[in-house]
N, C-alpha and C. Protein backbone atom coordinates (compact mmCIF):
# COMPACT_ATOMS: atom_id res chain seq x y z
N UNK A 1 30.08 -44.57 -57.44
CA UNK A 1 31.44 -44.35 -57.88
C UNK A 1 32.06 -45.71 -58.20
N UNK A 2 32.99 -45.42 -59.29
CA UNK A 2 33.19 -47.50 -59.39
C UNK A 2 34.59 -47.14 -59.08
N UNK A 3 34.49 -49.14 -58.31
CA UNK A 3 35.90 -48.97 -57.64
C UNK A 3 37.19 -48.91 -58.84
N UNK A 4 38.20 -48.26 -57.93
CA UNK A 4 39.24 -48.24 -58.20
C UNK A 4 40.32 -48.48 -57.53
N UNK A 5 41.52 -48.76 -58.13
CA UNK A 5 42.85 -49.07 -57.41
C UNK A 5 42.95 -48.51 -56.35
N UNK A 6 43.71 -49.14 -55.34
CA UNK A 6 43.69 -49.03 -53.96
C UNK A 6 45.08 -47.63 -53.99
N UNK A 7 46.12 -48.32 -54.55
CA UNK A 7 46.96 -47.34 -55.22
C UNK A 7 46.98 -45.48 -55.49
N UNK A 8 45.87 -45.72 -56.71
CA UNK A 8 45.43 -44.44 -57.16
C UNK A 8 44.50 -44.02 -56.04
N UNK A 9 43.73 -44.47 -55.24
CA UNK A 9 43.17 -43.61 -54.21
C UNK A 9 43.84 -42.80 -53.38
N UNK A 10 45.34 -43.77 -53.05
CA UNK A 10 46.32 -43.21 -52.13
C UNK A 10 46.82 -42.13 -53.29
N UNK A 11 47.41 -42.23 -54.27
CA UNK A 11 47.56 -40.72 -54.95
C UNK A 11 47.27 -40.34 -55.19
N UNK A 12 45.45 -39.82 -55.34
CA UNK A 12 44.66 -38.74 -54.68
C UNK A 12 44.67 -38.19 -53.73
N UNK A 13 44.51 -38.90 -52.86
CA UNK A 13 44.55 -38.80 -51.89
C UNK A 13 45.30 -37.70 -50.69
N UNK A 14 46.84 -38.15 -51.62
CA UNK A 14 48.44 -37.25 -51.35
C UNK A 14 48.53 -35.98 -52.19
N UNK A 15 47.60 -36.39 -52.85
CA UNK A 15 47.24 -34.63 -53.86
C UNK A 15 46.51 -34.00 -53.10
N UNK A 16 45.97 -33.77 -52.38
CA UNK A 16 44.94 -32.82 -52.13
C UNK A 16 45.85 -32.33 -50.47
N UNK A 17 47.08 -33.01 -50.47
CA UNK A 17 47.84 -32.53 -49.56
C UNK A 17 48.69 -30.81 -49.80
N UNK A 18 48.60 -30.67 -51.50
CA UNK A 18 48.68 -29.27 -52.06
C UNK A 18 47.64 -28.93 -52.44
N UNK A 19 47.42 -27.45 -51.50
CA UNK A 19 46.39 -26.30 -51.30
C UNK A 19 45.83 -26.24 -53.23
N UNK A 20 46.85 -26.00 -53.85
CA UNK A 20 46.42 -25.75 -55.15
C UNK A 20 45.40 -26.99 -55.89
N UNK A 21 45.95 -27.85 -55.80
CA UNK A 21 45.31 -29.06 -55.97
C UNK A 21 44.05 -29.22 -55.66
N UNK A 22 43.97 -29.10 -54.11
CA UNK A 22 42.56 -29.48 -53.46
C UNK A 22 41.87 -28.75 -53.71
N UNK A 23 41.79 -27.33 -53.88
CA UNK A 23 41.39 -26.23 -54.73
C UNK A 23 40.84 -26.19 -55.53
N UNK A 24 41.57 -26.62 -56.80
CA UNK A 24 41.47 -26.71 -58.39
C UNK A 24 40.19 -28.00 -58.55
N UNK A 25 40.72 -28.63 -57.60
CA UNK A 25 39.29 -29.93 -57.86
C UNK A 25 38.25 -29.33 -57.18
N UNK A 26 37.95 -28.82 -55.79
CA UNK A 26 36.41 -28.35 -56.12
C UNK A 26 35.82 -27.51 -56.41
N UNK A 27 36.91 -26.72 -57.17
CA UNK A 27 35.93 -25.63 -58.08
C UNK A 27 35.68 -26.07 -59.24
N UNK A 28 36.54 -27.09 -59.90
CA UNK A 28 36.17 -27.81 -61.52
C UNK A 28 34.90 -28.57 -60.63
N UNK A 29 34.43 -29.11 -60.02
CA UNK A 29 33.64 -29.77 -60.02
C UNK A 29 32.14 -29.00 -60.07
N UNK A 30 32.42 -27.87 -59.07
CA UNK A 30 31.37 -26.80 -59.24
C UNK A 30 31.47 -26.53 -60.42
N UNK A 31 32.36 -25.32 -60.87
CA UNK A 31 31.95 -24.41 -62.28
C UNK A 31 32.44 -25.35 -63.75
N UNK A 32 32.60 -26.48 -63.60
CA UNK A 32 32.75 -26.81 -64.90
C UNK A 32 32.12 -28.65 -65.04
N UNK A 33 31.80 -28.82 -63.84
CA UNK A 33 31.23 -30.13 -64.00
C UNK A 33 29.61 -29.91 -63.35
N UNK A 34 29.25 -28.99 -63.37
CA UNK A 34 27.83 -28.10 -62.61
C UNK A 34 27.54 -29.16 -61.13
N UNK A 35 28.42 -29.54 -60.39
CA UNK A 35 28.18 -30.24 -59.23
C UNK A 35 27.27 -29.10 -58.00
N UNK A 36 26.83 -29.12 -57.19
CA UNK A 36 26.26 -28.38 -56.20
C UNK A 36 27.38 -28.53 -55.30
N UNK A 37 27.38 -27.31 -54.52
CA UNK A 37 28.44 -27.06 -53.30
C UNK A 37 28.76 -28.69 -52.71
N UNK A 38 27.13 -28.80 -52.24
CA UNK A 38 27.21 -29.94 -51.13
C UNK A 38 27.87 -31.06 -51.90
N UNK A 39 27.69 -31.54 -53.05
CA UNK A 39 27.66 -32.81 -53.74
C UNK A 39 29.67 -32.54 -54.25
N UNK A 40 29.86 -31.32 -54.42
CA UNK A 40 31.33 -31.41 -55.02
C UNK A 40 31.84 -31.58 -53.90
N UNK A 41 31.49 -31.16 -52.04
CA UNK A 41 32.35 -31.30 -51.15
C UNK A 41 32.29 -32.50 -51.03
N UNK A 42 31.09 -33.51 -51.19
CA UNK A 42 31.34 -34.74 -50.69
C UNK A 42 32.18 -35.41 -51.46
N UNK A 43 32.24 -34.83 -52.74
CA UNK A 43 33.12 -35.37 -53.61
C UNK A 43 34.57 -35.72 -53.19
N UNK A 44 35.02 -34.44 -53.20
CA UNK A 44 36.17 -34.16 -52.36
C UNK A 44 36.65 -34.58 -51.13
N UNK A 45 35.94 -34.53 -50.19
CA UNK A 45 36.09 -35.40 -49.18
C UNK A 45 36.09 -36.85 -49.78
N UNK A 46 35.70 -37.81 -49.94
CA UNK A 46 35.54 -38.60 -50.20
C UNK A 46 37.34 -38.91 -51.10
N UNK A 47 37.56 -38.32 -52.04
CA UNK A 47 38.84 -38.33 -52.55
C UNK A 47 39.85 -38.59 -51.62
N UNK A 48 39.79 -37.10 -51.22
CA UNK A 48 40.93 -36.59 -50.15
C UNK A 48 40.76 -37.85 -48.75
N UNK A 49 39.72 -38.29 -48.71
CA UNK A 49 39.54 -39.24 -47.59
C UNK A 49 38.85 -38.57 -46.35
N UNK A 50 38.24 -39.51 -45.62
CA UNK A 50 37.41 -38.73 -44.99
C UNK A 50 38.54 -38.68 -43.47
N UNK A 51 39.07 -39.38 -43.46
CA UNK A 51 39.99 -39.01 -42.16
C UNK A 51 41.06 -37.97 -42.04
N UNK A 52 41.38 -37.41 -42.94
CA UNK A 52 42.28 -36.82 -43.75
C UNK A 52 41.36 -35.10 -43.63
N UNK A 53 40.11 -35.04 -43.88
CA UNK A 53 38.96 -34.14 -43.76
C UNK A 53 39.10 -34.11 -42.48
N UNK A 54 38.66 -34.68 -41.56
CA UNK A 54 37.96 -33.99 -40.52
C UNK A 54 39.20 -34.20 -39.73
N UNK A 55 40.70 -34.03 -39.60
CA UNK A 55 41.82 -33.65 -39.12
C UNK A 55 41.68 -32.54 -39.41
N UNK A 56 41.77 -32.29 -40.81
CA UNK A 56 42.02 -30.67 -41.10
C UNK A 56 40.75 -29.93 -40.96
N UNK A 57 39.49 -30.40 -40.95
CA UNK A 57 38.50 -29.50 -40.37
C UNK A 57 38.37 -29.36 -38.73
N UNK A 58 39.08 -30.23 -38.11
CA UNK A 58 39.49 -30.16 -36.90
C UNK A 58 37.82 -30.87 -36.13
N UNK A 59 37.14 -31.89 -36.90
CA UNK A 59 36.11 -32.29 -36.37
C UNK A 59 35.70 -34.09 -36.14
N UNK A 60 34.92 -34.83 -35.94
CA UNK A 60 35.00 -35.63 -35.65
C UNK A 60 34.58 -36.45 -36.84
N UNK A 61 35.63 -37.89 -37.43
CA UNK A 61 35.00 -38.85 -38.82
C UNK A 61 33.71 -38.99 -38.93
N UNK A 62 32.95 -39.40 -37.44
CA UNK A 62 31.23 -39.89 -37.67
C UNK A 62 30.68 -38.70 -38.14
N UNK A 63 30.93 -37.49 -37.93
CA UNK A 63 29.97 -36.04 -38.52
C UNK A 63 30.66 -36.16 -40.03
N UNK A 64 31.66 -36.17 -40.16
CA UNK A 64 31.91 -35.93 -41.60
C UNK A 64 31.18 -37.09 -42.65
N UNK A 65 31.51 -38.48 -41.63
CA UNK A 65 30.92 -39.95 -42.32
C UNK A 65 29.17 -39.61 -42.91
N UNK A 66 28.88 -38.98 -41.51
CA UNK A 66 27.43 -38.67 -41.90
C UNK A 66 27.15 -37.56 -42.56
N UNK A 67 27.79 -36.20 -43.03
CA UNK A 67 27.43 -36.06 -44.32
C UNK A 67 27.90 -36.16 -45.38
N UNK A 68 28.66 -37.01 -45.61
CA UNK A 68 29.49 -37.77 -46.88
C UNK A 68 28.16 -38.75 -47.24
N UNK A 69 27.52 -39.49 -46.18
CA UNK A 69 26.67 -40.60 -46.78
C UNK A 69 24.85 -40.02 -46.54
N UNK A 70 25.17 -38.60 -46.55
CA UNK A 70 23.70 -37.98 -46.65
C UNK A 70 22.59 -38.40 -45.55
N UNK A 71 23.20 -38.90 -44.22
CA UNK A 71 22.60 -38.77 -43.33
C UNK A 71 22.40 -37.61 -42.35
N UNK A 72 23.14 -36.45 -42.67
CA UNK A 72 23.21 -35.20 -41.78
C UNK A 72 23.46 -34.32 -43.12
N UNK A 73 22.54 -33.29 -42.82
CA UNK A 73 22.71 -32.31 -44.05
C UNK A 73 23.53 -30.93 -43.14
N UNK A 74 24.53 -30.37 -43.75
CA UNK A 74 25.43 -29.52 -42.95
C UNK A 74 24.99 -27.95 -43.32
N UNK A 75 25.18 -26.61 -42.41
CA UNK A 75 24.62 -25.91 -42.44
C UNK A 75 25.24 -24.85 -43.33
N UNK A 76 23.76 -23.68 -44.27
CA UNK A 76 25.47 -23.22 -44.96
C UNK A 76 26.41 -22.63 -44.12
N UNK A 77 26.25 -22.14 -42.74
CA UNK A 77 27.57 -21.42 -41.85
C UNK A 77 28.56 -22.52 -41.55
N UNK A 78 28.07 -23.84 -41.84
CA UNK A 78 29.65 -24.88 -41.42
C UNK A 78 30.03 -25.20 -42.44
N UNK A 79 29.32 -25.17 -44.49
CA UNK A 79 29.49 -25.27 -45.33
C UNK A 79 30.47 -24.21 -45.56
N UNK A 80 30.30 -23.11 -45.57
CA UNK A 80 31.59 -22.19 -45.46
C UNK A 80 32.82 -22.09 -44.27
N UNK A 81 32.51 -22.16 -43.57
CA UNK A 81 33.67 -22.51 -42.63
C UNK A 81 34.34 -23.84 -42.50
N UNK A 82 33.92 -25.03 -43.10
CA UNK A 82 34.62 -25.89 -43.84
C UNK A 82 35.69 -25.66 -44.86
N UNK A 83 34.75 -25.06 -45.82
CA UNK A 83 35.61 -24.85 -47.08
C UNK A 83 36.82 -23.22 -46.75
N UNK A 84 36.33 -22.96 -45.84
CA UNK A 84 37.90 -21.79 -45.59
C UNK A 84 38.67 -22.47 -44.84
N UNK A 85 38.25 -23.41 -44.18
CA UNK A 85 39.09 -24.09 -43.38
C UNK A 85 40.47 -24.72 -43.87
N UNK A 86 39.67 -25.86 -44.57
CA UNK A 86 40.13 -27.17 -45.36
C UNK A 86 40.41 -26.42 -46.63
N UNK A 87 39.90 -25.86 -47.31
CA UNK A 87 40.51 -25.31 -48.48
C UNK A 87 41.00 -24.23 -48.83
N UNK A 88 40.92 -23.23 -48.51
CA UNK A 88 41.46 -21.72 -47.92
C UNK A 88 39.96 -21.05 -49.20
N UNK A 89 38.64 -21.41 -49.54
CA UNK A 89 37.77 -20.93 -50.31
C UNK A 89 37.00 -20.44 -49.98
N UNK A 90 36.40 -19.22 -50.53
CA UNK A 90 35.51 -18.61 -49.91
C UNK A 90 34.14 -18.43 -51.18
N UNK A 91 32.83 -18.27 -50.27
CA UNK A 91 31.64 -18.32 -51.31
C UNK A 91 31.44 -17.06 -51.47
N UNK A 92 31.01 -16.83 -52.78
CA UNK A 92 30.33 -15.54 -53.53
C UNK A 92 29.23 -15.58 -54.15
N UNK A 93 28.53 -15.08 -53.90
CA UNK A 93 26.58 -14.83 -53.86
C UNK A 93 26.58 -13.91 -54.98
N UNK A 94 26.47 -14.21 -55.61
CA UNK A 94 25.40 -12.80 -56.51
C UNK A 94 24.30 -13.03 -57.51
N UNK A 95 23.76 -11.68 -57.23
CA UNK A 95 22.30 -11.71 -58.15
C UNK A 95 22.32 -11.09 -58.89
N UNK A 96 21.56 -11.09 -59.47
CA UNK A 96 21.25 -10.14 -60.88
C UNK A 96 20.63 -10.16 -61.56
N UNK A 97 19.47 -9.21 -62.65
CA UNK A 97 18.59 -9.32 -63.02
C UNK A 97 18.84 -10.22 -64.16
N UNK A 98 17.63 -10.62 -65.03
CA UNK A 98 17.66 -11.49 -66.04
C UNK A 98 18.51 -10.35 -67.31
N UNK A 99 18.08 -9.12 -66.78
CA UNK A 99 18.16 -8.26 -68.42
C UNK A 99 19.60 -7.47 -68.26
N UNK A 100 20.08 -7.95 -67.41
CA UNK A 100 21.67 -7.71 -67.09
C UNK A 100 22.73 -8.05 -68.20
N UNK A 101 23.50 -7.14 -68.93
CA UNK A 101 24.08 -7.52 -69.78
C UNK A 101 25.16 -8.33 -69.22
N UNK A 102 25.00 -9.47 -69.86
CA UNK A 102 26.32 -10.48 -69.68
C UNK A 102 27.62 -9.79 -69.70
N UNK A 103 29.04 -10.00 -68.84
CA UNK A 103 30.03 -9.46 -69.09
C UNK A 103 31.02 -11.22 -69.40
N UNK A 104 31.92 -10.32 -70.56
CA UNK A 104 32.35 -11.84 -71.15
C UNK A 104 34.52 -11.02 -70.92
């Protein structure tokens, strides 16, 4: 990530203090920037700050530090209970065959 103003981090930062906001960024990062769950949360965290995260996930900086820097890979049951936590989001699974007509 290249650095940036110390400034603009802090007003990111204060954005993701509205639900809508924090929201809107990690689902653009999923469905429109094709990020993976894990890689858009670290994203996000990382924005929002990681101290700032694990207040509102109600957990400790070194667990969050470590999977922000891909030393602890998190489970999907704390991957979702993160993201309802901290973001009020919930995951949706579905399958479907290849010969499934697309709905547009």
């Amino acid at each position: 990530m290249a650095n940036r103003h110390k400034d603009f981090d802090e007003y990111v930062s204060q954005e993701f203090e509205n639900i809508e906001f924090a929201q809107s960024y990690i689902t653009h990062l999923i469905n429109d920037e094709g990020l993976s769950l894990e890689d858009a949360l670290r994203d996000s965290i990382v924005s929002m700050g990681l101290q700032s995260f694990a207040d509102k996930a109600d957990v400790s900086i070194s667990y969050v530090s470590d999977f922000v820097n891909k030393r602890k890979k998190w489970s999907t049951d704390n991957l979702v209970k993160h993201l309802q936590k901290v973001f009020k989001l919930k995951i949706k699974l579905s399958i479907d065959t290849s010969d499934s007509p697309e709905v547009t």
